[in-house]
C-alpha atoms as a PDB file:
ATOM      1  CA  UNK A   1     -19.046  -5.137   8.701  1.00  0.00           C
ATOM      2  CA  UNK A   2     -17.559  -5.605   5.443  1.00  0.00           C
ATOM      3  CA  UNK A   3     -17.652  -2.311   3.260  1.00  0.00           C
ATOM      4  CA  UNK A   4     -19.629  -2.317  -0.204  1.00  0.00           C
ATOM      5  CA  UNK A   5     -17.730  -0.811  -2.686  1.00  0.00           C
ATOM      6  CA  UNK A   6     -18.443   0.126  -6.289  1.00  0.00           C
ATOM      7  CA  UNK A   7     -14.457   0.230  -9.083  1.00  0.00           C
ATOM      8  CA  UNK A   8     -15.778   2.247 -12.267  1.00  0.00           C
ATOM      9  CA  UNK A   9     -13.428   3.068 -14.733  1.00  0.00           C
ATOM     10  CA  UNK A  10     -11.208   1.335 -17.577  1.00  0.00           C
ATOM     11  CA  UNK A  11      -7.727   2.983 -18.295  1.00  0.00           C
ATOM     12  CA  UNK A  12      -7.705   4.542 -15.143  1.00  0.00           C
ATOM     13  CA  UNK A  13     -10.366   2.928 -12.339  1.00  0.00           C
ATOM     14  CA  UNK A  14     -11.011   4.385  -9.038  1.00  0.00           C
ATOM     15  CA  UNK A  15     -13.396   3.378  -6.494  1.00  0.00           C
ATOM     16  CA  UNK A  16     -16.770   4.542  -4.381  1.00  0.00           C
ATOM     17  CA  UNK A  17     -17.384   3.318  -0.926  1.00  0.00           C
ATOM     18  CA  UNK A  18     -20.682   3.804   0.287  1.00  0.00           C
ATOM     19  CA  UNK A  19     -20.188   4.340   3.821  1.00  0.00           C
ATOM     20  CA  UNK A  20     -22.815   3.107   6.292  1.00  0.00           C
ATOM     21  CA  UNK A  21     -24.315   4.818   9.881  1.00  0.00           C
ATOM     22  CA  UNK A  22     -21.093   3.802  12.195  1.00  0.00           C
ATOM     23  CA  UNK A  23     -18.638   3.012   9.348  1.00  0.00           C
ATOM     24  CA  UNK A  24     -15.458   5.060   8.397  1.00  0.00           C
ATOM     25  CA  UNK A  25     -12.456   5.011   6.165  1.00  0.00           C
ATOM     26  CA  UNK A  26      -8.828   6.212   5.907  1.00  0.00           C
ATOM     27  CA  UNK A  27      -7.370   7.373   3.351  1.00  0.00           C
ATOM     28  CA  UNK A  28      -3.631   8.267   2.310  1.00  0.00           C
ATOM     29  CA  UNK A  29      -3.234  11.624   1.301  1.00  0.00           C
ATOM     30  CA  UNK A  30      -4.182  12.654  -2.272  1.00  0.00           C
ATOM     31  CA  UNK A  31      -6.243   9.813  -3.220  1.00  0.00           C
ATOM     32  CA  UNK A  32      -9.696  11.255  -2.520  1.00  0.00           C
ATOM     33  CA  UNK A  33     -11.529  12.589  -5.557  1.00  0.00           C
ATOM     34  CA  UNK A  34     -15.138  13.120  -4.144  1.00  0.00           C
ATOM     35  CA  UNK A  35     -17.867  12.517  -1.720  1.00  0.00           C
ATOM     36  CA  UNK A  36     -21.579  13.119  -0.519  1.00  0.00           C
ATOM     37  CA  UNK A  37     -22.256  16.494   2.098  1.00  0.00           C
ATOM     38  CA  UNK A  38     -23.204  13.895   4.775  1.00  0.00           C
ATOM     39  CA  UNK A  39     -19.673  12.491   4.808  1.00  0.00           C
ATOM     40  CA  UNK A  40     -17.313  14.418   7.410  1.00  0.00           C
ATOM     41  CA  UNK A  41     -13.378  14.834   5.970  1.00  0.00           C
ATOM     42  CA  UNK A  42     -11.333  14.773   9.315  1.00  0.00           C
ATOM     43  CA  UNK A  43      -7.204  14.871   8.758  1.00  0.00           C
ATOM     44  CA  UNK A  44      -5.557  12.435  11.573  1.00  0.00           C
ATOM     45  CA  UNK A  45      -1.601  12.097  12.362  1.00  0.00           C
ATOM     46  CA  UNK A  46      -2.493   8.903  14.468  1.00  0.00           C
ATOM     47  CA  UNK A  47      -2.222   5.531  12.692  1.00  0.00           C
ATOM     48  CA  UNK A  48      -5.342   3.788  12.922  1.00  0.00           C
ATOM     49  CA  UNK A  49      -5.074   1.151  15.628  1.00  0.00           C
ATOM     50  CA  UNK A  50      -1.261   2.414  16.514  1.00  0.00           C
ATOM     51  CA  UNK A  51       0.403   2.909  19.819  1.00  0.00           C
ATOM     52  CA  UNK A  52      -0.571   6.420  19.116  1.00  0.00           C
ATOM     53  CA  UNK A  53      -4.723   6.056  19.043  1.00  0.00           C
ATOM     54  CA  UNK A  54      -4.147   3.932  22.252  1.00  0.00           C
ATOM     55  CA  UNK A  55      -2.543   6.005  23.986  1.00  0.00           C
ATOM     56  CA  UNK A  56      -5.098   9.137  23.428  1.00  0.00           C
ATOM     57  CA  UNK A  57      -7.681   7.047  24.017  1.00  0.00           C
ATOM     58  CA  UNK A  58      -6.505   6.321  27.367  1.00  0.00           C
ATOM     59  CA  UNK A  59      -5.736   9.483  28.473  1.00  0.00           C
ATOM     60  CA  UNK A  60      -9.165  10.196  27.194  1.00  0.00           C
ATOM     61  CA  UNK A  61     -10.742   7.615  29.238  1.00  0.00           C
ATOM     62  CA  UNK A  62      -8.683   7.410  32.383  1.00  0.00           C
ATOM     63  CA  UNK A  63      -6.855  11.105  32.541  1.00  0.00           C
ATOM     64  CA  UNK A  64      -3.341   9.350  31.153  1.00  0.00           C
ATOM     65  CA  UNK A  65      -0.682  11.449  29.995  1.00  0.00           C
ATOM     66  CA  UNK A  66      -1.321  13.491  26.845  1.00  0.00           C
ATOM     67  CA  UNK A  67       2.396  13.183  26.423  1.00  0.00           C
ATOM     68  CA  UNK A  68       3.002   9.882  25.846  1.00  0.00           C
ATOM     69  CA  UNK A  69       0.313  10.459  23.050  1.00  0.00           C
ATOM     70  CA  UNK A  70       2.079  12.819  21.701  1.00  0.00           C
ATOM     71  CA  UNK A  71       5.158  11.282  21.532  1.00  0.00           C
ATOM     72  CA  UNK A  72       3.621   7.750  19.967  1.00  0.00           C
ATOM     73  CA  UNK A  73       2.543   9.976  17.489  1.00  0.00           C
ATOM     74  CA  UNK A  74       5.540  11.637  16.624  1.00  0.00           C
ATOM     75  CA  UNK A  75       6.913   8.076  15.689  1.00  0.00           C
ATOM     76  CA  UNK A  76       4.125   7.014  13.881  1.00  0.00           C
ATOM     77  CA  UNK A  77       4.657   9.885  11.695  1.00  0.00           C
ATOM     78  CA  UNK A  78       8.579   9.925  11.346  1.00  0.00           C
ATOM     79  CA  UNK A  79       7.976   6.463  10.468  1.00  0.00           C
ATOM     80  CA  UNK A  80       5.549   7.086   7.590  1.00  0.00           C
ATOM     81  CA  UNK A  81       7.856  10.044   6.220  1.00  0.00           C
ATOM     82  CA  UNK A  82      10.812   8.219   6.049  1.00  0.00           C
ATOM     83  CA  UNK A  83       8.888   5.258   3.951  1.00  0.00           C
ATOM     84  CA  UNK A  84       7.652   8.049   2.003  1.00  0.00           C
ATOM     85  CA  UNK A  85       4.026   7.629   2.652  1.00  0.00           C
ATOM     86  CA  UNK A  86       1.763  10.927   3.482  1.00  0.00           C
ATOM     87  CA  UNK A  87       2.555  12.175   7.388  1.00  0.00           C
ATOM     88  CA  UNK A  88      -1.088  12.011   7.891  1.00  0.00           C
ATOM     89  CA  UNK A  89      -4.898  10.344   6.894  1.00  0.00           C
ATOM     90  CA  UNK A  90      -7.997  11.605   6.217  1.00  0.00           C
ATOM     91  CA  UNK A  91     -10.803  10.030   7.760  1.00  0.00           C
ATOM     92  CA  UNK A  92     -14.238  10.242   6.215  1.00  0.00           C
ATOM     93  CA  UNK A  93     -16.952   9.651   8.531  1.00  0.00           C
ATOM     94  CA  UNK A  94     -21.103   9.631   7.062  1.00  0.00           C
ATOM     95  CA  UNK A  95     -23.899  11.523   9.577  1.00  0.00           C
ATOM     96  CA  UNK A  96     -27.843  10.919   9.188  1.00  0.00           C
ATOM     97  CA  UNK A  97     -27.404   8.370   6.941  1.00  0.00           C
ATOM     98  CA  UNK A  98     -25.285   6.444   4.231  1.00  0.00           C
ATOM     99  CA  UNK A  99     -22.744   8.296   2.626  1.00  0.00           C
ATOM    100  CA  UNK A 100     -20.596   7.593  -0.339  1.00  0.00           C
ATOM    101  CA  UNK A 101     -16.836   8.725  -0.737  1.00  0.00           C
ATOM    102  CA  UNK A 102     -14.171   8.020  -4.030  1.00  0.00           C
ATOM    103  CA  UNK A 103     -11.115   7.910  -4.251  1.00  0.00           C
ATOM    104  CA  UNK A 104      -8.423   6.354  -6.975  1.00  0.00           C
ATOM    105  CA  UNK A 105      -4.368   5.883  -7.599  1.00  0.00           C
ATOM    106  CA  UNK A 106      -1.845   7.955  -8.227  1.00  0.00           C
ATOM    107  CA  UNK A 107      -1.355   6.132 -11.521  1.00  0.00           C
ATOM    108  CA  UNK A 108      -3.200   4.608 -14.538  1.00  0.00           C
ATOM    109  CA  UNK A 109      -4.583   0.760 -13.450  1.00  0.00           C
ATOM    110  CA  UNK A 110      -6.837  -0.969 -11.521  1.00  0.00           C
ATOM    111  CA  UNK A 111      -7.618  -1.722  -7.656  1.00  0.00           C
ATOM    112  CA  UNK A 112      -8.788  -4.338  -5.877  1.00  0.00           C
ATOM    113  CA  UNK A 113     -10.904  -4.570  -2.407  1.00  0.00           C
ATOM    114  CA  UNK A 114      -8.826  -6.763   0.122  1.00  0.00           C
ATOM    115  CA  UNK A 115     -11.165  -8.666   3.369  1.00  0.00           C
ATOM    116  CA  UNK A 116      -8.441  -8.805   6.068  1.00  0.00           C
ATOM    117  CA  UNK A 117     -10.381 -11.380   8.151  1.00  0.00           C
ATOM    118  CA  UNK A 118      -9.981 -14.518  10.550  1.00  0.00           C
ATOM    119  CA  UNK A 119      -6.522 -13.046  12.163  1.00  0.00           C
ATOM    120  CA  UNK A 120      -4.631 -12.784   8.619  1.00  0.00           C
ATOM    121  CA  UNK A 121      -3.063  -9.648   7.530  1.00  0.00           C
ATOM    122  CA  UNK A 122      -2.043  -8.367   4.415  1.00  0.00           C
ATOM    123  CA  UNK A 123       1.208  -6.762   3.425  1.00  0.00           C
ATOM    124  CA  UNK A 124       1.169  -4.165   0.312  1.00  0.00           C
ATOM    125  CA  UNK A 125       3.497  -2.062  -1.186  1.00  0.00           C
ATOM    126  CA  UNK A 126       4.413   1.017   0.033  1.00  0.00           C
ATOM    127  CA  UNK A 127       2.119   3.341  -2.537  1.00  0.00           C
ATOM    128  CA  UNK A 128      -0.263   0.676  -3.100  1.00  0.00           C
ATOM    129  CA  UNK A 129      -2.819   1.853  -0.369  1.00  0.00           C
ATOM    130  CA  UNK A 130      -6.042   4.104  -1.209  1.00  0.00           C
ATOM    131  CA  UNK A 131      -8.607   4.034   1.677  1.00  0.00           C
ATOM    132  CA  UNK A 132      -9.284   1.297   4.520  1.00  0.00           C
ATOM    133  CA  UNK A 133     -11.791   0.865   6.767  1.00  0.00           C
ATOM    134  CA  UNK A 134     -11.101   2.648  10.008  1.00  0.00           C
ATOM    135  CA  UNK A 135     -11.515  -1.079  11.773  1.00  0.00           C
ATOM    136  CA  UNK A 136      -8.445  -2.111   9.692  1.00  0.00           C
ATOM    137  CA  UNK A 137      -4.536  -1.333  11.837  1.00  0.00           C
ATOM    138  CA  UNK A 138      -2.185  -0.073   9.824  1.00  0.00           C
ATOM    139  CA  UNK A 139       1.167  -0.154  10.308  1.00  0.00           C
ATOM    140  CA  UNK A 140       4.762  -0.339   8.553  1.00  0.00           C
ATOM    141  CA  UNK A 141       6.623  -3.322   8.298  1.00  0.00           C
ATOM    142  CA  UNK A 142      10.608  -3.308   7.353  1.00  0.00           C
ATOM    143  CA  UNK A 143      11.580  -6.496   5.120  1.00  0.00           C
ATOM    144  CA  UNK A 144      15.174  -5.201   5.989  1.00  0.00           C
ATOM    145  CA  UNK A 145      18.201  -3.313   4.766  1.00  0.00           C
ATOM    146  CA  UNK A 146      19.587  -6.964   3.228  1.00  0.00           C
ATOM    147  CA  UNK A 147      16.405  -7.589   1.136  1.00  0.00           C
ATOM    148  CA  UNK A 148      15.792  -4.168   0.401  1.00  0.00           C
ATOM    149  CA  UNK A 149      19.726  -3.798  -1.298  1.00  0.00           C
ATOM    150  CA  UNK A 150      19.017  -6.816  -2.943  1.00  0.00           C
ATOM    151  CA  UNK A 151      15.681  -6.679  -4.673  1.00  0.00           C
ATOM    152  CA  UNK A 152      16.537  -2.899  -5.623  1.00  0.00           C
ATOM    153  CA  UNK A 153      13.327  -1.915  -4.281  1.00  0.00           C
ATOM    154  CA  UNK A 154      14.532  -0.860  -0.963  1.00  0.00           C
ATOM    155  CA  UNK A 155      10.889  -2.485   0.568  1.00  0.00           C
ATOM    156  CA  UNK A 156       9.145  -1.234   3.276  1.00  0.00           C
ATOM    157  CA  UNK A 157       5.557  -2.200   3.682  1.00  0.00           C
ATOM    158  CA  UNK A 158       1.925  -1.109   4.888  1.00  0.00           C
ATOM    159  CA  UNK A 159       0.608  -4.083   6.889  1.00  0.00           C
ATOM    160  CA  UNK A 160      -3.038  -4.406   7.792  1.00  0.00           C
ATOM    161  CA  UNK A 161      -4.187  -6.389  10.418  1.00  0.00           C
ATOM    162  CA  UNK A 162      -7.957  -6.261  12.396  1.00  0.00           C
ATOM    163  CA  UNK A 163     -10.896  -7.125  10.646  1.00  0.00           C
ATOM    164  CA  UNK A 164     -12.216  -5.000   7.879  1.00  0.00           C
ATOM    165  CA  UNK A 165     -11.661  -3.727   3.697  1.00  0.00           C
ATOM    166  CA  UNK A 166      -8.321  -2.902   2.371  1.00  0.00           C
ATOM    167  CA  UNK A 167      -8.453  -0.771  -0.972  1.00  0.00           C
ATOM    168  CA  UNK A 168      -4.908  -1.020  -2.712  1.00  0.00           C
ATOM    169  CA  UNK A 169      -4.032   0.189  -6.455  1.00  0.00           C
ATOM    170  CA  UNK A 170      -1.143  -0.931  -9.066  1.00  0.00           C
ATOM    171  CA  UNK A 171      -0.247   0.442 -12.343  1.00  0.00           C
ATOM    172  CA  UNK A 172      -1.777  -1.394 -15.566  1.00  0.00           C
ATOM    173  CA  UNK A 173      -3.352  -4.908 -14.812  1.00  0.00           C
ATOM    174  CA  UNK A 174      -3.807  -6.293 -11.706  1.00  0.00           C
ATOM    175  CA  UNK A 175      -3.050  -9.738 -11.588  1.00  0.00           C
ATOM    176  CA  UNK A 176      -4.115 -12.708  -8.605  1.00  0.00           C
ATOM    177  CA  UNK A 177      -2.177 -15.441  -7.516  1.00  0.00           C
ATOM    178  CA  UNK A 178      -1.470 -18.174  -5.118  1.00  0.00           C
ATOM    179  CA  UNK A 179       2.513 -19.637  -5.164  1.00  0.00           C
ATOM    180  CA  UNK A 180       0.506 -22.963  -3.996  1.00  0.00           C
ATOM    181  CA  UNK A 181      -0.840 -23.213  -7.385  1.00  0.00           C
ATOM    182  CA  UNK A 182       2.627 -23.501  -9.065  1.00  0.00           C
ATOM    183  CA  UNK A 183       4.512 -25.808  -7.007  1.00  0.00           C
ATOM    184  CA  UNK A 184       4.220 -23.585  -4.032  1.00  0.00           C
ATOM    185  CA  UNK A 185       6.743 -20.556  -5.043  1.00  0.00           C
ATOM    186  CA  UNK A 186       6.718 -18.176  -7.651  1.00  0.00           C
ATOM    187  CA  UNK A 187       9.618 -15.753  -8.904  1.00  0.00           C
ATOM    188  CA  UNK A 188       8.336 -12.120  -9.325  1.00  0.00           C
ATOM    189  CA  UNK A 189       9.773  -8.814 -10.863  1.00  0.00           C
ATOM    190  CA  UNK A 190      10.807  -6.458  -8.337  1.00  0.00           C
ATOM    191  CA  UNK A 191       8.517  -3.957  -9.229  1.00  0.00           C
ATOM    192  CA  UNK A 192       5.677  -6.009  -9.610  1.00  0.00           C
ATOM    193  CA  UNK A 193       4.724  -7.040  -6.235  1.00  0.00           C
ATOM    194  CA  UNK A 194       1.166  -4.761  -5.209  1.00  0.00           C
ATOM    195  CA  UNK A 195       0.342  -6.843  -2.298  1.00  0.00           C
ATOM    196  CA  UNK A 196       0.083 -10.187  -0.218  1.00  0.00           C
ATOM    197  CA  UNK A 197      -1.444 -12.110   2.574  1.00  0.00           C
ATOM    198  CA  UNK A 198       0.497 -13.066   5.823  1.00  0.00           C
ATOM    199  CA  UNK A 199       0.580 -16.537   4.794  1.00  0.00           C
ATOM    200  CA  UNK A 200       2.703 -15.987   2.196  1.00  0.00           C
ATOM    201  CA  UNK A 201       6.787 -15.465   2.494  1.00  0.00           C
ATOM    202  CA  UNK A 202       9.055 -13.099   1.298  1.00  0.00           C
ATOM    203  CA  UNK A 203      12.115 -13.283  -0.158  1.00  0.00           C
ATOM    204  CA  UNK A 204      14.588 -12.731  -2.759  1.00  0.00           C
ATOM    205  CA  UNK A 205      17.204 -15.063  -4.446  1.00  0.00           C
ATOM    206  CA  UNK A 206      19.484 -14.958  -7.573  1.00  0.00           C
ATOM    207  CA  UNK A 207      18.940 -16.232 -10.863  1.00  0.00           C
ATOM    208  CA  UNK A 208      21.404 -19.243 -11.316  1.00  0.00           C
ATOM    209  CA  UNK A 209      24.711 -19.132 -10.165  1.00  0.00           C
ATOM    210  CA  UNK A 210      27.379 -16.092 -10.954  1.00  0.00           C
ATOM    211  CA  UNK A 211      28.484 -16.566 -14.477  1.00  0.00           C
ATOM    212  CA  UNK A 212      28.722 -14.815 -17.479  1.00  0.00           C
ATOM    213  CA  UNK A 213      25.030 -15.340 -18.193  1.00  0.00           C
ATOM    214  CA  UNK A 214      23.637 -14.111 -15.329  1.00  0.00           C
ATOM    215  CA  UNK A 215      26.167 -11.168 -15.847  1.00  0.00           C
ATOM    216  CA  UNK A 216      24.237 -10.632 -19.104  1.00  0.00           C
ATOM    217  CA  UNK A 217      20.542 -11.050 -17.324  1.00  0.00           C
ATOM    218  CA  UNK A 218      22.283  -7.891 -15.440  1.00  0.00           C
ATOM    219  CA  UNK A 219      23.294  -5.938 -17.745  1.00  0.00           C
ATOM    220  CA  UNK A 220      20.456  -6.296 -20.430  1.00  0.00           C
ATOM    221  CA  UNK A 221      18.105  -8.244 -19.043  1.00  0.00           C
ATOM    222  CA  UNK A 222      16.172  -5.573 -17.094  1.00  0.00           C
ATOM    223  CA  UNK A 223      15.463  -7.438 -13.686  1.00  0.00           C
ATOM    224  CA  UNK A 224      19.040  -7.475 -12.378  1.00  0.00           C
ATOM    225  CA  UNK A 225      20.740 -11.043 -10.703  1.00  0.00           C
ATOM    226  CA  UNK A 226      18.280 -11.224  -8.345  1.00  0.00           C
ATOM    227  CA  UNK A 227      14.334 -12.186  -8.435  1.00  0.00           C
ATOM    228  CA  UNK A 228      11.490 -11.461  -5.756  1.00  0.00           C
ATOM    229  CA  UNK A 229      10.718 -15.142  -4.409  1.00  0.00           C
ATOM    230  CA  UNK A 230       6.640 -15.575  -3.373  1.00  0.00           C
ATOM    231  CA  UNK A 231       5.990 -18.654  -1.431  1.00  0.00           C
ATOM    232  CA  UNK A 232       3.806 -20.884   0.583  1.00  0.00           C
ATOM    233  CA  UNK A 233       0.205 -20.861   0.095  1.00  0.00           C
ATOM    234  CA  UNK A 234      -2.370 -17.555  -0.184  1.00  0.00           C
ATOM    235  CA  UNK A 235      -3.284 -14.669  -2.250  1.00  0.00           C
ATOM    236  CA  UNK A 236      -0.647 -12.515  -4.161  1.00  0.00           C
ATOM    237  CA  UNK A 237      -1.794  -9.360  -6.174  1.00  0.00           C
ATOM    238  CA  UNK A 238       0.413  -8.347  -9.039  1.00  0.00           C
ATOM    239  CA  UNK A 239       1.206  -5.589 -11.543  1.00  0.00           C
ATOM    240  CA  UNK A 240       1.441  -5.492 -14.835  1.00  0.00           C
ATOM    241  CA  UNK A 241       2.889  -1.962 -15.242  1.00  0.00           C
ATOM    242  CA  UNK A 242       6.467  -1.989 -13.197  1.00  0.00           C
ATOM    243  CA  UNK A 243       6.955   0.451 -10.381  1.00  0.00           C
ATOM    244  CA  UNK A 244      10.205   1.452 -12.017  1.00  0.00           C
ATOM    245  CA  UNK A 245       8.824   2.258 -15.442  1.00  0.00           C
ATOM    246  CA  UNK A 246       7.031   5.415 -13.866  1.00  0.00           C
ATOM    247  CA  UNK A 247      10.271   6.103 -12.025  1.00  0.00           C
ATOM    248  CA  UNK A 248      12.426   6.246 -15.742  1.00  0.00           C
ATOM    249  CA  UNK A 249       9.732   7.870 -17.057  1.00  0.00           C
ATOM    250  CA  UNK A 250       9.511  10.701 -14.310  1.00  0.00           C
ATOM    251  CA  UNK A 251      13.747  11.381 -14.491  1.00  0.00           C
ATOM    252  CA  UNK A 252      13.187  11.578 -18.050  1.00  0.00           C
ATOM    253  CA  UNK A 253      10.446  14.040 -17.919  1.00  0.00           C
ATOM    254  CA  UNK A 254      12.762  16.183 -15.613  1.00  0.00           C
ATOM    255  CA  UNK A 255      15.687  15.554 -18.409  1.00  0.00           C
ATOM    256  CA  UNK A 256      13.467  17.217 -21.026  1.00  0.00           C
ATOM    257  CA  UNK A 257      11.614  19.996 -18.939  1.00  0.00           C
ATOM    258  CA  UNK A 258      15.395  21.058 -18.678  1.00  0.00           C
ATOM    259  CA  UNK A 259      16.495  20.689 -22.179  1.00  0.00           C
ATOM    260  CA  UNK A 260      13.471  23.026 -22.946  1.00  0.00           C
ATOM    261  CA  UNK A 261      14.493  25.350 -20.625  1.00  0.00           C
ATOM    262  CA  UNK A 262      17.776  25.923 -22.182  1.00  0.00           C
ATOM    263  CA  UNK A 263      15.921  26.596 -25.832  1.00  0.00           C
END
């Protein structure tokens, strides 16, 4: 059942989901802003569709052991911390009747409603995700520690699989592309990747070979020697506003908070 959802909003959008009798959503922490009475707010440590929710739901069903519950959990969750995404959801459920719930970004820009359908997943950055539909599995996905060094974003991302609505934000202008449409690859910013489907590969590369240009693309260029590399053929969501523009702009709020502590 594919979730109707209503994005209001210019500088700054967020989205409503009106939730139907037997529908639910997830949401990362901090990105609900407000809901109907007949939605329920429920806080979960389990990762929707996880080894985790398994696990309880068998020893629900067939008196398994709590513990190995526990303990899926307790991975789920170190996992989540150390990608620096919220330890746990909150699930909003409606009773007698349709509900509606809201939620929004942790920055200025847009979102966009994702249909994870016919077995392909979707792979998003790792603060891109607002709310899913509980029918949606979540879990993290490492690029690794060589294409993380590399692309200077360290990535790890959320990957949805199942069959449901993925809501993900990105700062500014969101932007939607397919690498098929330009000779099959595309060359992206760092911090401008929001989100892609399965279909489509990730990688990085440099720009040109290691000369005293390149050294100058380095230096004062502002993307470093290396590019994000988008290939193959499906959907790619963009940003306009770069994910380490709000990280400059954050140390230099802390820079001047303490120079006007010192006056």
């Amino acid at each position: 059942m594919t979730l109707t959802t209503k994005m209001t909003g210019g500088f700054s959008e967020h989205i409503t989901c009106q939730l139907d009798p037997g529908q639910s959503v997830f949401a990362e922490a901090g990105k609900f802003r407000w809901k109907t009475t007949n939605v329920t707010m429920e806080t979960r440590l389990s990762t929707p569709g996880g080894q985790a929710d398994q696990a309880k739901q068998q020893a629900q069903q067939s008196g398994g052991s709590f513990l190995k519950a526990a303990l899926a959990t307790a991975t789920e969750v170190g996992k989540r911390v150390i990608s620096g995404q919220s330890m746990a959801f909150q699930w909003f459920t409606p009773s007698g009747g349709s509900g509606l719930a809201s939620f929004a970004g942790d920055e200025p820009g847009q979102v966009r409603a994702i249909e994870i359908e016919n077995g392909v997943g979707w792979r998003a950055e790792s603060r891109a995700l607002i709310c899913a539909e509980g029918t949606v599995h979540y879990d993290i996905d490492w690029a690794g520690f060589n294409l993380g060094r590399r692309s200077k974003e360290g990535y790890i991302f959320e990957h949805f699989t199942g069959d449901g609505t993925v809501i993900v934000a990105g700062g500014g202008s969101l932007m939607d592309m397919n690498p098929a449409d330009y000779g099959g690859k595309i060359q992206v910013h760092a911090g401008a990747v929001v989100a892609f489907a399965d279909s489509v590969n990730f990688s990085v590369e440099r720009i040109g070979a290691l000369n005293a240009q390149t050294i100058m693309t380095a230096a004062f260029g502002g993307t470093g020697i290396n590019l994000i590399t988008l290939s193959g053929d499906g959907p790619v969501v963009l940003q306009s506003t770069l994910h380490r523009q709000f990280e400059h702009e954050d140390r230099n709020d802390q820079r001047n908070d303490n120079l006007l502590g010192r006056i």
